[in-house]
C-alpha atoms as a PDB file:
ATOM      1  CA  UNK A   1      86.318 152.657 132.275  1.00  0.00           C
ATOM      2  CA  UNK A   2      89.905 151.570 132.606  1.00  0.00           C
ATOM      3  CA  UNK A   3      90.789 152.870 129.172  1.00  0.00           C
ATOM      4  CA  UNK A   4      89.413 156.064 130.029  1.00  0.00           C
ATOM      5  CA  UNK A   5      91.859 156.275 132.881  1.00  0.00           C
ATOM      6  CA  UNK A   6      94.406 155.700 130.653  1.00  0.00           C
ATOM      7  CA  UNK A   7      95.017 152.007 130.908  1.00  0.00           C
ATOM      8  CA  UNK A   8      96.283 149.434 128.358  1.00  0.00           C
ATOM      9  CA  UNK A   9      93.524 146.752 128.762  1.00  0.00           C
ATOM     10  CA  UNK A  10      93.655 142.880 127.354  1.00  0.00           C
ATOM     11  CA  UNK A  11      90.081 141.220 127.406  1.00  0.00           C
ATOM     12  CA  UNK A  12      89.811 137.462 127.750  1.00  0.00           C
ATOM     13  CA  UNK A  13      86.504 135.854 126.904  1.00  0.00           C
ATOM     14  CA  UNK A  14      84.919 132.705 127.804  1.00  0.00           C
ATOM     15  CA  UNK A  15      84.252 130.325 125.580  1.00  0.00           C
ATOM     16  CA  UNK A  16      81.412 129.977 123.330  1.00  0.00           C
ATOM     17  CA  UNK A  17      80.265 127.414 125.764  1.00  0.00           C
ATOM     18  CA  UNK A  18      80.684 130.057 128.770  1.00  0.00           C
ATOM     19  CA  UNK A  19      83.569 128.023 130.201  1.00  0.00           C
ATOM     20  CA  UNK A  20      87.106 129.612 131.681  1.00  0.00           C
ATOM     21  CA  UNK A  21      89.980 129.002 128.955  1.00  0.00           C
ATOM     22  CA  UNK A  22      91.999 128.533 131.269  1.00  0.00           C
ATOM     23  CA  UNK A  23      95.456 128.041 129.081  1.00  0.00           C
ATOM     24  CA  UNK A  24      94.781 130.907 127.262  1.00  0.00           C
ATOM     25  CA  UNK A  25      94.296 132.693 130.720  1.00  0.00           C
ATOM     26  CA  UNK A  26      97.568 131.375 131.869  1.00  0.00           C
ATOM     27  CA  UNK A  27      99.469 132.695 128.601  1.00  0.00           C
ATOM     28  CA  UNK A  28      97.916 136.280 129.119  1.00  0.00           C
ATOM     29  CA  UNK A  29      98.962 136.493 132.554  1.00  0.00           C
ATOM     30  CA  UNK A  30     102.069 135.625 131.592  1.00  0.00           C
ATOM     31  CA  UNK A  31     102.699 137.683 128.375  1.00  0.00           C
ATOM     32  CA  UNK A  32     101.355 140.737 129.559  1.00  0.00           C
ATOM     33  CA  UNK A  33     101.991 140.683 133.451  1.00  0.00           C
ATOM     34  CA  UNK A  34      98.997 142.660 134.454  1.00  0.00           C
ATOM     35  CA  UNK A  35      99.210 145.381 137.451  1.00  0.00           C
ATOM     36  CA  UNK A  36      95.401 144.411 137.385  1.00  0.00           C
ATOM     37  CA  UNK A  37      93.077 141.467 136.739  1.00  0.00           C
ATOM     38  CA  UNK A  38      89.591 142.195 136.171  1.00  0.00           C
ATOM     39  CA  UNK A  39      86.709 139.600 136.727  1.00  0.00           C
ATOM     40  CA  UNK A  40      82.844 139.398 136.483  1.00  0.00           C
ATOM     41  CA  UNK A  41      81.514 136.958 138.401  1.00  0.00           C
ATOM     42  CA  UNK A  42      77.871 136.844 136.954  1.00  0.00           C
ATOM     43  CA  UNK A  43      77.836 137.961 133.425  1.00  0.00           C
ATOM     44  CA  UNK A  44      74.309 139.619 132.976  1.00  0.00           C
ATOM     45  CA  UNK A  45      74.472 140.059 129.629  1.00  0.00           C
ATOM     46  CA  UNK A  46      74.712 136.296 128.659  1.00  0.00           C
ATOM     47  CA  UNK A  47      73.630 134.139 131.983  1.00  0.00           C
ATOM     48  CA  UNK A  48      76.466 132.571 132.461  1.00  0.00           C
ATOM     49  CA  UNK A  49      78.193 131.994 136.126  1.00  0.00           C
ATOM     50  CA  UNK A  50      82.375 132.652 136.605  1.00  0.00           C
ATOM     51  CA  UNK A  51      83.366 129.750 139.255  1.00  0.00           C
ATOM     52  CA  UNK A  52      84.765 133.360 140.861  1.00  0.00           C
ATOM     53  CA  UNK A  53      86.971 131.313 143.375  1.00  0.00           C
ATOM     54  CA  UNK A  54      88.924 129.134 141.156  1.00  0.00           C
ATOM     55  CA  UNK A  55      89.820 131.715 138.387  1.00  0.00           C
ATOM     56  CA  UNK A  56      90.911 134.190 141.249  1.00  0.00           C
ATOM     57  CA  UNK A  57      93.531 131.075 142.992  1.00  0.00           C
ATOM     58  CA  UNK A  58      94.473 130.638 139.538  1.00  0.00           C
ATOM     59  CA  UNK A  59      95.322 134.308 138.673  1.00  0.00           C
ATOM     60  CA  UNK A  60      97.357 134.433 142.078  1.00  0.00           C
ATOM     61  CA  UNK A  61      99.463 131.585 142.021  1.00  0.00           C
ATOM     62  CA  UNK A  62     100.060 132.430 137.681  1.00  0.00           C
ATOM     63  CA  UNK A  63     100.731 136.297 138.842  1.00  0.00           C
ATOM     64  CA  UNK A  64     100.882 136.427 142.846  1.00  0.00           C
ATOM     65  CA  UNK A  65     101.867 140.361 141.944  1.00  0.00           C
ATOM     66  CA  UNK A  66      99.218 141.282 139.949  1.00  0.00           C
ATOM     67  CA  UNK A  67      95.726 142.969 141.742  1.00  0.00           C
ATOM     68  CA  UNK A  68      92.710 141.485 141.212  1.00  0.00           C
ATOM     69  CA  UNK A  69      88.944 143.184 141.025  1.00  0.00           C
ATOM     70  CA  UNK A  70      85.963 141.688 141.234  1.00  0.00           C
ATOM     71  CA  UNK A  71      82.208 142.114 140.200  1.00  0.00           C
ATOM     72  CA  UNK A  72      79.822 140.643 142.479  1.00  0.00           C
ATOM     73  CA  UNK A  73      76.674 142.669 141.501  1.00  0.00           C
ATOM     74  CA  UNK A  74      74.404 140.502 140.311  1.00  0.00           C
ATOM     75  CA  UNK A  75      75.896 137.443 143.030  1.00  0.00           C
ATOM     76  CA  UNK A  76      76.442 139.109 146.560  1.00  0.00           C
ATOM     77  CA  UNK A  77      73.849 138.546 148.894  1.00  0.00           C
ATOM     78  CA  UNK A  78      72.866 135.525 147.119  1.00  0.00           C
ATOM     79  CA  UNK A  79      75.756 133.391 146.169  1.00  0.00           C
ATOM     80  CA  UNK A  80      78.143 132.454 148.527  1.00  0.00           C
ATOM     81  CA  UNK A  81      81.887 134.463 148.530  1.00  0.00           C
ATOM     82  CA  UNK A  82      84.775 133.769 150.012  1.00  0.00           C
ATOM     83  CA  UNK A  83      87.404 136.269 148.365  1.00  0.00           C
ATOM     84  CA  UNK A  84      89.357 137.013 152.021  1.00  0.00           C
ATOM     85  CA  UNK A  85      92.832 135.634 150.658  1.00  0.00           C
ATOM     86  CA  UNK A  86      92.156 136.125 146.936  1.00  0.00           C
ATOM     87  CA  UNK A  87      90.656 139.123 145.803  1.00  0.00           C
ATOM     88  CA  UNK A  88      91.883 142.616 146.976  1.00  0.00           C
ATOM     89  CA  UNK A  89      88.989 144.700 145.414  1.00  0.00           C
ATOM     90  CA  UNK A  90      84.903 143.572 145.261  1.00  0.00           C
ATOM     91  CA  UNK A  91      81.892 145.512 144.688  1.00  0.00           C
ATOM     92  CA  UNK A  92      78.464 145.185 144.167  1.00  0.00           C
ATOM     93  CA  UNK A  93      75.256 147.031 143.903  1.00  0.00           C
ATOM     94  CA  UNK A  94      72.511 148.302 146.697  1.00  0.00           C
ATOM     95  CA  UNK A  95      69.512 147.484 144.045  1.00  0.00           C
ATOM     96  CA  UNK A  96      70.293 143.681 142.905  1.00  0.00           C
ATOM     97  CA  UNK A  97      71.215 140.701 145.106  1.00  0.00           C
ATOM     98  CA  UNK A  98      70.903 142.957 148.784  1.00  0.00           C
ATOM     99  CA  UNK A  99      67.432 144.120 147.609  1.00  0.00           C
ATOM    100  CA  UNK A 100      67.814 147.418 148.813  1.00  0.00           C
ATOM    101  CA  UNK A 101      67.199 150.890 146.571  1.00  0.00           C
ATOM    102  CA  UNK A 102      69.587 151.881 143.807  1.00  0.00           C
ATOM    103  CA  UNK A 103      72.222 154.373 144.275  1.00  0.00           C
ATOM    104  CA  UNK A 104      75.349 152.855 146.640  1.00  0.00           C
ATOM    105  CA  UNK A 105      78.243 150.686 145.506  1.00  0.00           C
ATOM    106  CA  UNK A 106      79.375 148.364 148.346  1.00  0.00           C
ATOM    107  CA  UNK A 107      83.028 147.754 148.299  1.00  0.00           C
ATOM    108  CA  UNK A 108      85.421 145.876 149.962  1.00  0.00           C
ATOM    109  CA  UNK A 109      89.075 146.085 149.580  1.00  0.00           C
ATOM    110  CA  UNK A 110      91.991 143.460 151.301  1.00  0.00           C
ATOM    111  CA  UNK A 111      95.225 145.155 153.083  1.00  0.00           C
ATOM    112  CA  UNK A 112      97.048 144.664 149.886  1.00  0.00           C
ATOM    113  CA  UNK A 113      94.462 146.501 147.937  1.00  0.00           C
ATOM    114  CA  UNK A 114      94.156 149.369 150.158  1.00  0.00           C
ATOM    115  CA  UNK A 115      97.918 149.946 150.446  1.00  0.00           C
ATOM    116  CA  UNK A 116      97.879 150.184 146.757  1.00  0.00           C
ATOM    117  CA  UNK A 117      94.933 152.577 146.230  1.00  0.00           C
ATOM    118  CA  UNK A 118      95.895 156.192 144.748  1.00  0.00           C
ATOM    119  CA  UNK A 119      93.292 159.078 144.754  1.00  0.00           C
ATOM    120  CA  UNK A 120      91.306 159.290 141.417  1.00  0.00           C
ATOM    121  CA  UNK A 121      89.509 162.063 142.244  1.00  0.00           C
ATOM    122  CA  UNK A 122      88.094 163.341 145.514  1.00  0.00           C
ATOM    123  CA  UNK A 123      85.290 161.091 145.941  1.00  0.00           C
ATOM    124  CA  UNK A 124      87.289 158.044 145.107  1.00  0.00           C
ATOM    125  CA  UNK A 125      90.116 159.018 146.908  1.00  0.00           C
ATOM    126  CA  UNK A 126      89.796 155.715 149.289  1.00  0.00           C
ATOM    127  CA  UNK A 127      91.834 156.965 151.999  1.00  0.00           C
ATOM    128  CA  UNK A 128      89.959 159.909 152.666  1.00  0.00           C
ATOM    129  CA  UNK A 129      86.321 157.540 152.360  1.00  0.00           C
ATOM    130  CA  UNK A 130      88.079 155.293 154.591  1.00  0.00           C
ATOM    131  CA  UNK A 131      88.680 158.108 157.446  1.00  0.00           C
ATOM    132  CA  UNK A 132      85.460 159.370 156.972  1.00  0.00           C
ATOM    133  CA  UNK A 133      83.895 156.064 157.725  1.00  0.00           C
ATOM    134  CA  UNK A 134      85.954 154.694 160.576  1.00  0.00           C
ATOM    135  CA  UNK A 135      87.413 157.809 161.971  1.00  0.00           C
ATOM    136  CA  UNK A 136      84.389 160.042 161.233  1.00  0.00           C
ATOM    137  CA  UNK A 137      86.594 162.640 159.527  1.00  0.00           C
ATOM    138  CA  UNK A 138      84.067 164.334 157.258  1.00  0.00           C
ATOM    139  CA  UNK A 139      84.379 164.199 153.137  1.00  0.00           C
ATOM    140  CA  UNK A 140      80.719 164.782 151.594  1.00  0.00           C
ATOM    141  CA  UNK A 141      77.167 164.383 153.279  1.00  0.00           C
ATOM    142  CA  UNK A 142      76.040 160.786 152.589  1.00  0.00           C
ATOM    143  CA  UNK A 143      72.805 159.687 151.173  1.00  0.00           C
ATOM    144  CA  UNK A 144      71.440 159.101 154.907  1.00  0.00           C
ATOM    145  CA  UNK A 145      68.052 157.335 153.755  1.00  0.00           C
ATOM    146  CA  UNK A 146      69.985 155.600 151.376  1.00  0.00           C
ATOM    147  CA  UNK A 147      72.547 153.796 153.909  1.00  0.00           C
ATOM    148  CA  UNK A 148      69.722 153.077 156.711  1.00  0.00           C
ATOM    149  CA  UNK A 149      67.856 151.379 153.510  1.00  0.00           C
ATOM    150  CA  UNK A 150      70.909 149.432 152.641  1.00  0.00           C
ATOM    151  CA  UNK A 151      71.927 148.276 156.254  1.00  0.00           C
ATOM    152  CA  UNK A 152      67.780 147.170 156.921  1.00  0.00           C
ATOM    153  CA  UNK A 153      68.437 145.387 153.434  1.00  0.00           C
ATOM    154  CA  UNK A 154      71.607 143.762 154.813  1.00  0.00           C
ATOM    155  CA  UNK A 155      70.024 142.829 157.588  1.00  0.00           C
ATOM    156  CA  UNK A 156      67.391 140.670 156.431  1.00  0.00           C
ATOM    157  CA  UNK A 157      70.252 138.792 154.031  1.00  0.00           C
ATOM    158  CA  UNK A 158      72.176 137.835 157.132  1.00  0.00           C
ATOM    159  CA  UNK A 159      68.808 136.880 159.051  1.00  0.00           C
ATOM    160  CA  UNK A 160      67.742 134.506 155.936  1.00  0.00           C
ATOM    161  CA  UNK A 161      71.348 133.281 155.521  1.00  0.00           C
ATOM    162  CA  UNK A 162      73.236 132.834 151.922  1.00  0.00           C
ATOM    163  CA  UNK A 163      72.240 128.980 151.727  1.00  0.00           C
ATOM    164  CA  UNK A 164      68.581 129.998 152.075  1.00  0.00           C
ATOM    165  CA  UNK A 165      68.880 132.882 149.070  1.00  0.00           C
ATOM    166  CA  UNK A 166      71.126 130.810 147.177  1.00  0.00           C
ATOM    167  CA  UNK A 167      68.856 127.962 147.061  1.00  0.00           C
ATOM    168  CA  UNK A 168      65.555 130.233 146.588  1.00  0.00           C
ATOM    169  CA  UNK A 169      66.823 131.452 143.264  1.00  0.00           C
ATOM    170  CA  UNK A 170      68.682 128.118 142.045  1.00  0.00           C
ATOM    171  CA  UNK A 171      65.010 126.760 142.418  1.00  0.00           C
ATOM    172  CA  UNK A 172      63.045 129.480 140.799  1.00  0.00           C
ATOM    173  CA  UNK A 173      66.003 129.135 137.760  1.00  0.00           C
ATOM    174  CA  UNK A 174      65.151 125.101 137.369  1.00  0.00           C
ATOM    175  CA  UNK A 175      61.351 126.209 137.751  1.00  0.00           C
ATOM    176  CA  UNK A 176      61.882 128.519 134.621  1.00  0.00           C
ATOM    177  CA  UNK A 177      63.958 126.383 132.572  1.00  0.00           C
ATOM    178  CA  UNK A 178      61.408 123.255 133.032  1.00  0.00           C
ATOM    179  CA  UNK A 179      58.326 125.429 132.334  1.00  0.00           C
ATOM    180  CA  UNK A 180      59.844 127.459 129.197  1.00  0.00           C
ATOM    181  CA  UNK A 181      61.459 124.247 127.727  1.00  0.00           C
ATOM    182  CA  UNK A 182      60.471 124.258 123.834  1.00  0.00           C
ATOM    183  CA  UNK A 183      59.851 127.690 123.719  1.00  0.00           C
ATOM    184  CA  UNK A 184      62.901 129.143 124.928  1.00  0.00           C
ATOM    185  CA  UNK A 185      66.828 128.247 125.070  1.00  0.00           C
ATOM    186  CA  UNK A 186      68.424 128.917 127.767  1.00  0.00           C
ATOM    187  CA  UNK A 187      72.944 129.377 128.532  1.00  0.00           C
ATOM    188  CA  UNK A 188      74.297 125.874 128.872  1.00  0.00           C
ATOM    189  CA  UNK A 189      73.325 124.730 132.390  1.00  0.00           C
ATOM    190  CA  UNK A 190      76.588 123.706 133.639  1.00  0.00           C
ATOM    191  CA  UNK A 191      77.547 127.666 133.281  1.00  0.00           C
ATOM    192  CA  UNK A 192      74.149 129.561 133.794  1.00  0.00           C
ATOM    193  CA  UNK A 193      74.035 131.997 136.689  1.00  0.00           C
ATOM    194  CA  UNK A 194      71.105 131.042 139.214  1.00  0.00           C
ATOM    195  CA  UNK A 195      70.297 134.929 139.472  1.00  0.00           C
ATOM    196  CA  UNK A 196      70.303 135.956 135.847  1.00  0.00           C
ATOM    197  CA  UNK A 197      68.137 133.985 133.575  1.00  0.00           C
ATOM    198  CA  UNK A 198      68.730 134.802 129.582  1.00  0.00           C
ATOM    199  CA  UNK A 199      65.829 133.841 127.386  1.00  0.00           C
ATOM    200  CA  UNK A 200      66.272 133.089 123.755  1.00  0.00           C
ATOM    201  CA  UNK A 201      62.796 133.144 122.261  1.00  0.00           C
ATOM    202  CA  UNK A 202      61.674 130.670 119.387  1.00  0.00           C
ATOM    203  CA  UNK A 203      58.540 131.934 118.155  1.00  0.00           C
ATOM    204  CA  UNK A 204      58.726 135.488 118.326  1.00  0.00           C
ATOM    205  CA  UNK A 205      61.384 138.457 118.219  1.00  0.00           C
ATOM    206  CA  UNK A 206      62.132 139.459 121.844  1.00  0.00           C
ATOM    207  CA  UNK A 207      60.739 142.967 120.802  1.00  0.00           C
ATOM    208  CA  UNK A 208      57.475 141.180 121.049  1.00  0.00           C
ATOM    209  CA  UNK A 209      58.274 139.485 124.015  1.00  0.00           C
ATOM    210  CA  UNK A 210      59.500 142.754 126.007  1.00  0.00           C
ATOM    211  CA  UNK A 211      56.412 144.264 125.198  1.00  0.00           C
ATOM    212  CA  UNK A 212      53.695 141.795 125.782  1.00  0.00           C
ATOM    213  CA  UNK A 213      55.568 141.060 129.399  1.00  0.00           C
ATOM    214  CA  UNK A 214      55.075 145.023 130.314  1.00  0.00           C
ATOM    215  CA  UNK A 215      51.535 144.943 129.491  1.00  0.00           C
ATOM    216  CA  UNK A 216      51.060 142.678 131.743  1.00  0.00           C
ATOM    217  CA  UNK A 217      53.233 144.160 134.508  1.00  0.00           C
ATOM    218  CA  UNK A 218      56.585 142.624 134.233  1.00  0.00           C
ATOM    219  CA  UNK A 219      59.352 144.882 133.718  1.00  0.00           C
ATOM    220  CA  UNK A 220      62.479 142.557 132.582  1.00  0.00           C
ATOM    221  CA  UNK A 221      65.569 143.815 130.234  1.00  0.00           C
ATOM    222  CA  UNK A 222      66.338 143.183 126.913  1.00  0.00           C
ATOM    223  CA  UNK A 223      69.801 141.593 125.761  1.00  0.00           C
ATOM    224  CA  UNK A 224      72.515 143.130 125.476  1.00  0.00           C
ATOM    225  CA  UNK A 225      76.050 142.756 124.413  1.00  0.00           C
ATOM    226  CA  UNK A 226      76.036 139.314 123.132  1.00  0.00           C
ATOM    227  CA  UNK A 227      72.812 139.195 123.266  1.00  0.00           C
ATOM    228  CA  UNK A 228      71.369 141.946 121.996  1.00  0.00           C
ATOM    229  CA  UNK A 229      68.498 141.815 119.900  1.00  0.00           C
ATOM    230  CA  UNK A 230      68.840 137.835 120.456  1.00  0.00           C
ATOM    231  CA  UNK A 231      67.071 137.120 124.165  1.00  0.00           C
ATOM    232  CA  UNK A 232      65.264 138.948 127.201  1.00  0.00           C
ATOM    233  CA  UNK A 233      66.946 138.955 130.642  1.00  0.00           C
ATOM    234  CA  UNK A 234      65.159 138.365 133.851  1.00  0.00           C
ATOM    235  CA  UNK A 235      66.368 138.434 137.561  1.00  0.00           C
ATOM    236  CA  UNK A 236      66.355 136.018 139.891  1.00  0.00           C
ATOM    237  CA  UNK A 237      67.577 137.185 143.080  1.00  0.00           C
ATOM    238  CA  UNK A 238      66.340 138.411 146.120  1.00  0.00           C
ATOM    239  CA  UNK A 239      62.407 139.150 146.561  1.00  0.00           C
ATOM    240  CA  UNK A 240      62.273 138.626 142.628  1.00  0.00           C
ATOM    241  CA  UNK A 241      62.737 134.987 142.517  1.00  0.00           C
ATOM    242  CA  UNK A 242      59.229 134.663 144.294  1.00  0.00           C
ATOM    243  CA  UNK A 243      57.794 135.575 141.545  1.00  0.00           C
ATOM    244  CA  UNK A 244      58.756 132.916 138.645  1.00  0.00           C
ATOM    245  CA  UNK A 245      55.868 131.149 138.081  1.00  0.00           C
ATOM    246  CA  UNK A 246      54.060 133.921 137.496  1.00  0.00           C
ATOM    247  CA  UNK A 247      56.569 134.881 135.092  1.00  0.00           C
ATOM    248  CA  UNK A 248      56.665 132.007 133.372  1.00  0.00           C
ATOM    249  CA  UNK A 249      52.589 132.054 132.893  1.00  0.00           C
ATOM    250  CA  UNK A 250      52.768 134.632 131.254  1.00  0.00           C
ATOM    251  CA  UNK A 251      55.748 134.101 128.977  1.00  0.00           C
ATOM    252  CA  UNK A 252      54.068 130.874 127.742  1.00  0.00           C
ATOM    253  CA  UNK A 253      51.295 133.002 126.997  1.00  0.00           C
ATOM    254  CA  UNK A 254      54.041 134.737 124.996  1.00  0.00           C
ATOM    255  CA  UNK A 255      55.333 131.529 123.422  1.00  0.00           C
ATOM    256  CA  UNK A 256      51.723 129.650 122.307  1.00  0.00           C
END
């Protein structure tokens, strides 16, 4: 997406071992001096976890100029965040950790951020979303059902509490990855993300897999990226992760 704004874009990758390299970080941010620095904190297409908090201190005491953006869509509303102070863009998604339908993009932008956001185009022209919303300046008629979905959603997060999510789905991941051991590998587990769980099949192509798990009513992903054509995908947060041991009944079905 950056590039087809225009942008010159560096990409830093973990590790094979899904761990920061955090020299080579270092030397990036200084060679290149980024206006921008872009970070996923759960990578969905290999299961792996971003310690969010420490990469984001690091990238502001290395380049306190440089922006920073960060994906929380497959984290927020069940991983704690605390990016007040480090991050001056966020975002997430309506459908994943918040449990509410597809279709908004939550964002949340610091002072610095905002003061530094320029119109794209008139529905991400910030400035004129941010009137609309706390001055009630009109811009476009919102997806009413939509928003009253999200904020019941949003709701129910804060009335559970973070600890409470965050410890559903860190349970339903150890569930999984005690069951499936022997059939499946798994991301190392010092890195794996709680609410993504990749599955690397022995026995079987994940083709096979995919299919047998939608005949009998789960709908998961396949891999990709990475991990394409290597593993299935499964998520683990919200409402979802009530439903592991189910899951993993029938993906030892899969595996015998």
């Amino acid at each position: 997406m950056a590039r087809l704004r225009g942008a010159q874009v560096h990409v830093g990758e973990l590790t094979g071992e899904g761990k920061v390299p955090w020299g080579l970080l270092g030397d990036a941010l200084h060679s290149v001096k980024p206006d921008l620095f872009f970070c996923v904190h759960v990578d969905t297409s290999t299961g792996t976890m971003v310690p969010v908090h420490e990469v984001l201190e690091f990238v502001r005491n290395a380049s306190p100029y440089t922006l920073s953006v960060v994906d929380t869509v497959a984290s927020a509303g069940n991983v704690p965040l605390h990016l007040e102070g480090l991050a001056d863009y966020a975002f997430t998604a309506s459908q994943k950790g918040l449990s509410a339908p597809a279709g908004l993009a939550p964002i949340a932008l610091s002072a610095r951020g905002f003061s530094h956001a320029r119109p794209a185009s008139w529905y991400g022209d910030l400035t004129r979303i941010w009137e609309f919303w706390e001055r009630g300046k009109y811009h476009h008629t919102p997806a009413v059902s939509l928003i009253e979905a999200l904020e019941r959603a949003t709701a129910r997060v804060l009335e559970e509490g973070i600890p409470r999510r965050e410890k559903r789905s860190r349970e339903a991941y150890a569930f999984l990855r005690e069951a499936l051991r022997g059939d499946f590998d798994f991301p190392p587990e010092e890195v794996a993300a709680p609410t993504v769980a990749v599955l690397f099949p022995k026995r079987e192509p994940p083709e096979a897999v995919l299919a047998r798990l939608e005949a009998s009513g789960f709908r998961v992903a396949p891999g990709i990226g990475p991990t394409a054509g290597k593993a299935v995908r499964v998520g683990l947060f919200g409402s979802q992760a009530e439903a592991v041991q189910d899951l993993a009944e029938v993906l030892l079905g899969v595996g015998a």
